[in-house]
C-alpha atoms as a PDB file:
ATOM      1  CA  UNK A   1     158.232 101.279 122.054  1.00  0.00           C
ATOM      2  CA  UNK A   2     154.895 100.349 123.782  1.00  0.00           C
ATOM      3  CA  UNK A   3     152.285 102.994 122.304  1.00  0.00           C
ATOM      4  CA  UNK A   4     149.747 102.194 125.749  1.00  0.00           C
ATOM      5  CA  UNK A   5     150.237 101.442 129.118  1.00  0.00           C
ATOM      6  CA  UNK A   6     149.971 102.807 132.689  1.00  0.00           C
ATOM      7  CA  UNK A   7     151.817 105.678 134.730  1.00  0.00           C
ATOM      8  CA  UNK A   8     152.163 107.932 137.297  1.00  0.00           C
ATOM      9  CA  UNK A   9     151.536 111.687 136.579  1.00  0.00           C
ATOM     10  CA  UNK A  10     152.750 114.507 138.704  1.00  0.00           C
ATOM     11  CA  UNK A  11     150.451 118.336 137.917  1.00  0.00           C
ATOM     12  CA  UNK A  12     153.045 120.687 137.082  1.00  0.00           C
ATOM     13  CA  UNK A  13     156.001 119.443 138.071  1.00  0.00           C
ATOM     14  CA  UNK A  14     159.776 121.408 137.620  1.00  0.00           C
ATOM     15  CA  UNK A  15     162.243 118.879 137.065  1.00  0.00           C
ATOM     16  CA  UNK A  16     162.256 115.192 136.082  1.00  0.00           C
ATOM     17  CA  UNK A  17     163.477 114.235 139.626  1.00  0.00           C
ATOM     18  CA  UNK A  18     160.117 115.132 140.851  1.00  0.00           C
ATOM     19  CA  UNK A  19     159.032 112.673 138.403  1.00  0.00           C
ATOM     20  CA  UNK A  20     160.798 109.513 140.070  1.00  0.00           C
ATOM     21  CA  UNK A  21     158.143 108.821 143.100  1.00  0.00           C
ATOM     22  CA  UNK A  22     157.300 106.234 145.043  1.00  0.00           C
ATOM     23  CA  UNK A  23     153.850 105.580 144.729  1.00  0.00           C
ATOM     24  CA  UNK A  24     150.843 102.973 144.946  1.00  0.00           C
ATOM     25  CA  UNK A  25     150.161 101.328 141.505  1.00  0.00           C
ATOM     26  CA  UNK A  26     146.503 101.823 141.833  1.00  0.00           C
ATOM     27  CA  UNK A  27     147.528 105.859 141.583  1.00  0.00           C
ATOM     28  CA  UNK A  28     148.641 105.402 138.009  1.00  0.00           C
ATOM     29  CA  UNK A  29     146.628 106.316 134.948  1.00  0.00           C
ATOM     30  CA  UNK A  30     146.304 104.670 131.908  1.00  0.00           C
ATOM     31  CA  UNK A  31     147.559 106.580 128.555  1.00  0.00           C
ATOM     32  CA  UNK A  32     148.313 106.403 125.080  1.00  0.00           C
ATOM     33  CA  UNK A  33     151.284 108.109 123.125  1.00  0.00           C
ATOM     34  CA  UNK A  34     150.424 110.202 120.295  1.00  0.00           C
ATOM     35  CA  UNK A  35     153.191 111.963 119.097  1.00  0.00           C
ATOM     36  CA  UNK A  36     156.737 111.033 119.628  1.00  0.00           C
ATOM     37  CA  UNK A  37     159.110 114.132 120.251  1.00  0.00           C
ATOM     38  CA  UNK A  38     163.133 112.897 119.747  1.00  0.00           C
ATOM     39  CA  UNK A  39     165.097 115.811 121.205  1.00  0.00           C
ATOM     40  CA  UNK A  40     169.441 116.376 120.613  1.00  0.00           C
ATOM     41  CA  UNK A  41     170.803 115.442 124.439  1.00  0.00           C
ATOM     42  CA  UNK A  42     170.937 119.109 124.821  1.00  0.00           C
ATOM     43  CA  UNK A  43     167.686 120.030 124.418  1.00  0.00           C
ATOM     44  CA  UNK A  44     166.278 116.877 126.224  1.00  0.00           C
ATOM     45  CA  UNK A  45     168.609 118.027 129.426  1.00  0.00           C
ATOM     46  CA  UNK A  46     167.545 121.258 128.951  1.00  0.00           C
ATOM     47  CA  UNK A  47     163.771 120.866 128.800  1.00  0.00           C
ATOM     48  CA  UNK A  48     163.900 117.595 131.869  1.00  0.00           C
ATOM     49  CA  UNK A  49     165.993 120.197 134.544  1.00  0.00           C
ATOM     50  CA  UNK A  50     163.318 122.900 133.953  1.00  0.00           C
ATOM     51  CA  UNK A  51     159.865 121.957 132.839  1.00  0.00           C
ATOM     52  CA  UNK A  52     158.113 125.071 133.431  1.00  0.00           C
ATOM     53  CA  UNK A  53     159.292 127.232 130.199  1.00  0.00           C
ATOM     54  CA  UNK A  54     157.188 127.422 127.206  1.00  0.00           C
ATOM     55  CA  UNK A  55     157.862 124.800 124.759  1.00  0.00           C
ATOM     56  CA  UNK A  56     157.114 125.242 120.648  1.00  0.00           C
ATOM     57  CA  UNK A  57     156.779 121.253 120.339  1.00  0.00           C
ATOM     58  CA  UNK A  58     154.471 120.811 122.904  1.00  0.00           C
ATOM     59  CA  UNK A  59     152.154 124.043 121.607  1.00  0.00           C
ATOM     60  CA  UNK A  60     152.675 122.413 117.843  1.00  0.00           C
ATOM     61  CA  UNK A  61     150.997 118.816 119.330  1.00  0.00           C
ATOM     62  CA  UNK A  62     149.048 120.228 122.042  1.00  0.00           C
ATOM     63  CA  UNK A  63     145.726 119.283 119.917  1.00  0.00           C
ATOM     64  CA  UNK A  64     146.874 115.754 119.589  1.00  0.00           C
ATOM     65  CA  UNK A  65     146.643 115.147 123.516  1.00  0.00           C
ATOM     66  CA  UNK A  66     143.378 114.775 125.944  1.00  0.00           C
ATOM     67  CA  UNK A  67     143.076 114.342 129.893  1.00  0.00           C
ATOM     68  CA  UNK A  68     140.589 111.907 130.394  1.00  0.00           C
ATOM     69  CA  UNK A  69     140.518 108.295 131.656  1.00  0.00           C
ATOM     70  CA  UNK A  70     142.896 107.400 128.722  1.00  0.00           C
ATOM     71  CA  UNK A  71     145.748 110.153 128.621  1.00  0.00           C
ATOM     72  CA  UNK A  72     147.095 110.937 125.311  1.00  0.00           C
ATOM     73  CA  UNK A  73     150.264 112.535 125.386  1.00  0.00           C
ATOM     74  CA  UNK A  74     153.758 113.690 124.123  1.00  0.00           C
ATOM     75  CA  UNK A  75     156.620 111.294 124.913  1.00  0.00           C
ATOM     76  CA  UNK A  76     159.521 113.578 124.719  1.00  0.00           C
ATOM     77  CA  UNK A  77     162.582 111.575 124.616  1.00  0.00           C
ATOM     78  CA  UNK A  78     166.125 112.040 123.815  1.00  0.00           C
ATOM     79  CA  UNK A  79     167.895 111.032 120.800  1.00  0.00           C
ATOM     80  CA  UNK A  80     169.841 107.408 121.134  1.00  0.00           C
ATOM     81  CA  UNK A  81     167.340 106.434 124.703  1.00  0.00           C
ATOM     82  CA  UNK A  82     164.622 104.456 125.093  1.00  0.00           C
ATOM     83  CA  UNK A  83     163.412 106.454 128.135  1.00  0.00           C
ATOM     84  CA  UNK A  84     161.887 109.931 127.951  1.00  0.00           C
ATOM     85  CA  UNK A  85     159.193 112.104 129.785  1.00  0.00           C
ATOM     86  CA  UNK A  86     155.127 111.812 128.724  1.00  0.00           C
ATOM     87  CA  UNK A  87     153.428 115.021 128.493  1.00  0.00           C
ATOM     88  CA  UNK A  88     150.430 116.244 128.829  1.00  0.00           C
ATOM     89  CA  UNK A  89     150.056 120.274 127.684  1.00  0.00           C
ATOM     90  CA  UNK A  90     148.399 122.177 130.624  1.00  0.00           C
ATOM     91  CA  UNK A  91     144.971 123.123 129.479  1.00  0.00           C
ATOM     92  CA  UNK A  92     144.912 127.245 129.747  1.00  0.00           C
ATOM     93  CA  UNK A  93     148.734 127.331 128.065  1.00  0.00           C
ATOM     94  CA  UNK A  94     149.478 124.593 125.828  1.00  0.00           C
ATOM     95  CA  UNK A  95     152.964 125.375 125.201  1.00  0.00           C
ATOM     96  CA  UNK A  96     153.612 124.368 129.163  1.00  0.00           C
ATOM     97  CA  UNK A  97     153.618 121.257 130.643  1.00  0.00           C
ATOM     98  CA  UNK A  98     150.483 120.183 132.996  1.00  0.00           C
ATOM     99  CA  UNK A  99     151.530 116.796 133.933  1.00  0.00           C
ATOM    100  CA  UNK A 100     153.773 114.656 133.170  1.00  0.00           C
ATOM    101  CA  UNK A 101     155.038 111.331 133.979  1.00  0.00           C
ATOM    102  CA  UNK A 102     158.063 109.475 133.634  1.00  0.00           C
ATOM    103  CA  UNK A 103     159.019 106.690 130.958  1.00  0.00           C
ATOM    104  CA  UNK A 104     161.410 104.122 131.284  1.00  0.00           C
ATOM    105  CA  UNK A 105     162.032 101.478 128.605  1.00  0.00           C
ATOM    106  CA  UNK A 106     164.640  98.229 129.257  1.00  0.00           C
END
Protein backbone atom coordinates (compact mmCIF):
# COMPACT_ATOMS: atom_id res chain seq x y z
CA UNK A 1 0.00 0.00 0.00
CA UNK A 2 1.29 3.42 -1.28
CA UNK A 3 1.63 5.61 2.05
CA UNK A 4 1.48 9.17 -0.46
CA UNK A 5 -0.15 10.11 -3.40
CA UNK A 6 -2.93 12.31 -4.86
CA UNK A 7 -6.90 12.36 -4.56
CA UNK A 8 -10.01 13.79 -4.80
CA UNK A 9 -11.81 14.91 -1.56
CA UNK A 10 -15.48 15.53 -1.25
CA UNK A 11 -16.47 18.06 2.38
CA UNK A 12 -18.84 16.03 4.17
CA UNK A 13 -20.01 13.66 2.11
CA UNK A 14 -22.92 10.70 3.16
CA UNK A 15 -22.13 7.72 1.34
CA UNK A 16 -19.12 6.37 -0.57
CA UNK A 17 -21.07 6.72 -3.90
CA UNK A 18 -20.71 10.37 -3.54
CA UNK A 19 -17.16 9.58 -3.40
CA UNK A 20 -16.85 8.06 -7.07
CA UNK A 21 -16.78 11.56 -9.20
CA UNK A 22 -15.73 12.54 -12.22
CA UNK A 23 -13.43 15.19 -11.87
CA UNK A 24 -10.33 17.22 -13.34
CA UNK A 25 -6.97 15.83 -12.01
CA UNK A 26 -5.70 19.23 -11.27
CA UNK A 27 -8.75 19.22 -8.43
CA UNK A 28 -6.99 16.52 -6.47
CA UNK A 29 -4.90 17.05 -3.38
CA UNK A 30 -1.94 15.54 -2.38
CA UNK A 31 -1.95 13.39 1.06
CA UNK A 32 -0.26 11.11 3.21
CA UNK A 33 -1.76 8.09 5.25
CA UNK A 34 -1.15 8.03 8.82
CA UNK A 35 -3.01 5.55 10.42
CA UNK A 36 -4.42 2.53 8.79
CA UNK A 37 -8.00 1.54 10.14
CA UNK A 38 -8.87 -2.43 8.93
CA UNK A 39 -12.59 -2.73 9.64
CA UNK A 40 -14.77 -6.58 9.71
CA UNK A 41 -16.95 -6.22 6.18
CA UNK A 42 -19.68 -5.27 8.47
CA UNK A 43 -18.48 -2.45 9.95
CA UNK A 44 -16.70 -1.18 6.73
CA UNK A 45 -20.40 -1.43 4.93
CA UNK A 46 -21.77 0.05 7.71
CA UNK A 47 -19.58 3.11 8.18
CA UNK A 48 -19.17 3.61 3.74
CA UNK A 49 -23.43 3.68 3.37
CA UNK A 50 -23.60 6.35 6.14
CA UNK A 51 -20.65 8.57 6.83
CA UNK A 52 -22.20 11.09 8.91
CA UNK A 53 -22.41 9.13 12.46
CA UNK A 54 -19.84 9.60 15.02
CA UNK A 55 -17.04 7.26 14.75
CA UNK A 56 -14.67 6.13 18.02
CA UNK A 57 -11.67 5.30 15.48
CA UNK A 58 -11.68 8.34 13.80
CA UNK A 59 -11.97 10.51 17.36
CA UNK A 60 -9.03 7.95 18.72
CA UNK A 61 -6.64 9.19 15.45
CA UNK A 62 -8.15 12.44 14.90
CA UNK A 63 -4.70 14.08 16.27
CA UNK A 64 -2.72 12.09 13.82
CA UNK A 65 -4.40 13.94 10.72
CA UNK A 66 -3.91 17.76 9.34
CA UNK A 67 -5.69 19.72 6.36
CA UNK A 68 -3.12 21.49 4.73
CA UNK A 69 -1.38 21.25 1.33
CA UNK A 70 -0.31 17.65 2.32
CA UNK A 71 -3.49 15.84 3.84
CA UNK A 72 -2.82 13.36 6.44
CA UNK A 73 -5.48 11.07 6.98
CA UNK A 74 -7.26 7.79 8.07
CA UNK A 75 -7.50 5.12 5.35
CA UNK A 76 -10.34 3.10 6.60
CA UNK A 77 -10.44 -0.05 4.74
CA UNK A 78 -12.04 -3.33 5.01
CA UNK A 79 -10.55 -6.47 6.08
CA UNK A 80 -9.27 -8.86 2.97
CA UNK A 81 -9.39 -5.32 0.25
CA UNK A 82 -6.95 -3.30 -0.95
CA UNK A 83 -9.40 -0.38 -1.44
CA UNK A 84 -10.87 1.68 1.40
CA UNK A 85 -12.03 5.35 2.12
CA UNK A 86 -9.25 8.27 3.34
CA UNK A 87 -10.43 10.39 6.04
CA UNK A 88 -9.97 13.41 7.18
CA UNK A 89 -11.83 14.18 10.87
CA UNK A 90 -13.94 17.41 10.47
CA UNK A 91 -12.25 20.04 12.51
CA UNK A 92 -15.12 21.22 15.23
CA UNK A 93 -16.11 17.20 15.80
CA UNK A 94 -13.40 14.87 15.29
CA UNK A 95 -15.27 11.79 15.68
CA UNK A 96 -17.14 12.81 12.13
CA UNK A 97 -15.89 12.73 8.92
CA UNK A 98 -14.96 16.23 7.07
CA UNK A 99 -13.73 14.94 3.86
CA UNK A 100 -12.98 12.16 2.50
CA UNK A 101 -11.83 10.64 -0.61
CA UNK A 102 -11.88 7.44 -2.19
CA UNK A 103 -8.99 4.72 -2.47
CA UNK A 104 -8.63 2.20 -4.91
CA UNK A 105 -5.66 -0.20 -5.03
CA UNK A 106 -5.14 -2.92 -8.21
Amino acid sequence: MEKTGQAYFVKYPRIIDELNVIHDVADESPYEIVKEIRLQPIDFENFATDMTVERQFIEDHAGLCADGALKKCLFVYMRGGRSGILVLPDPNDQDYVGCAALLREG
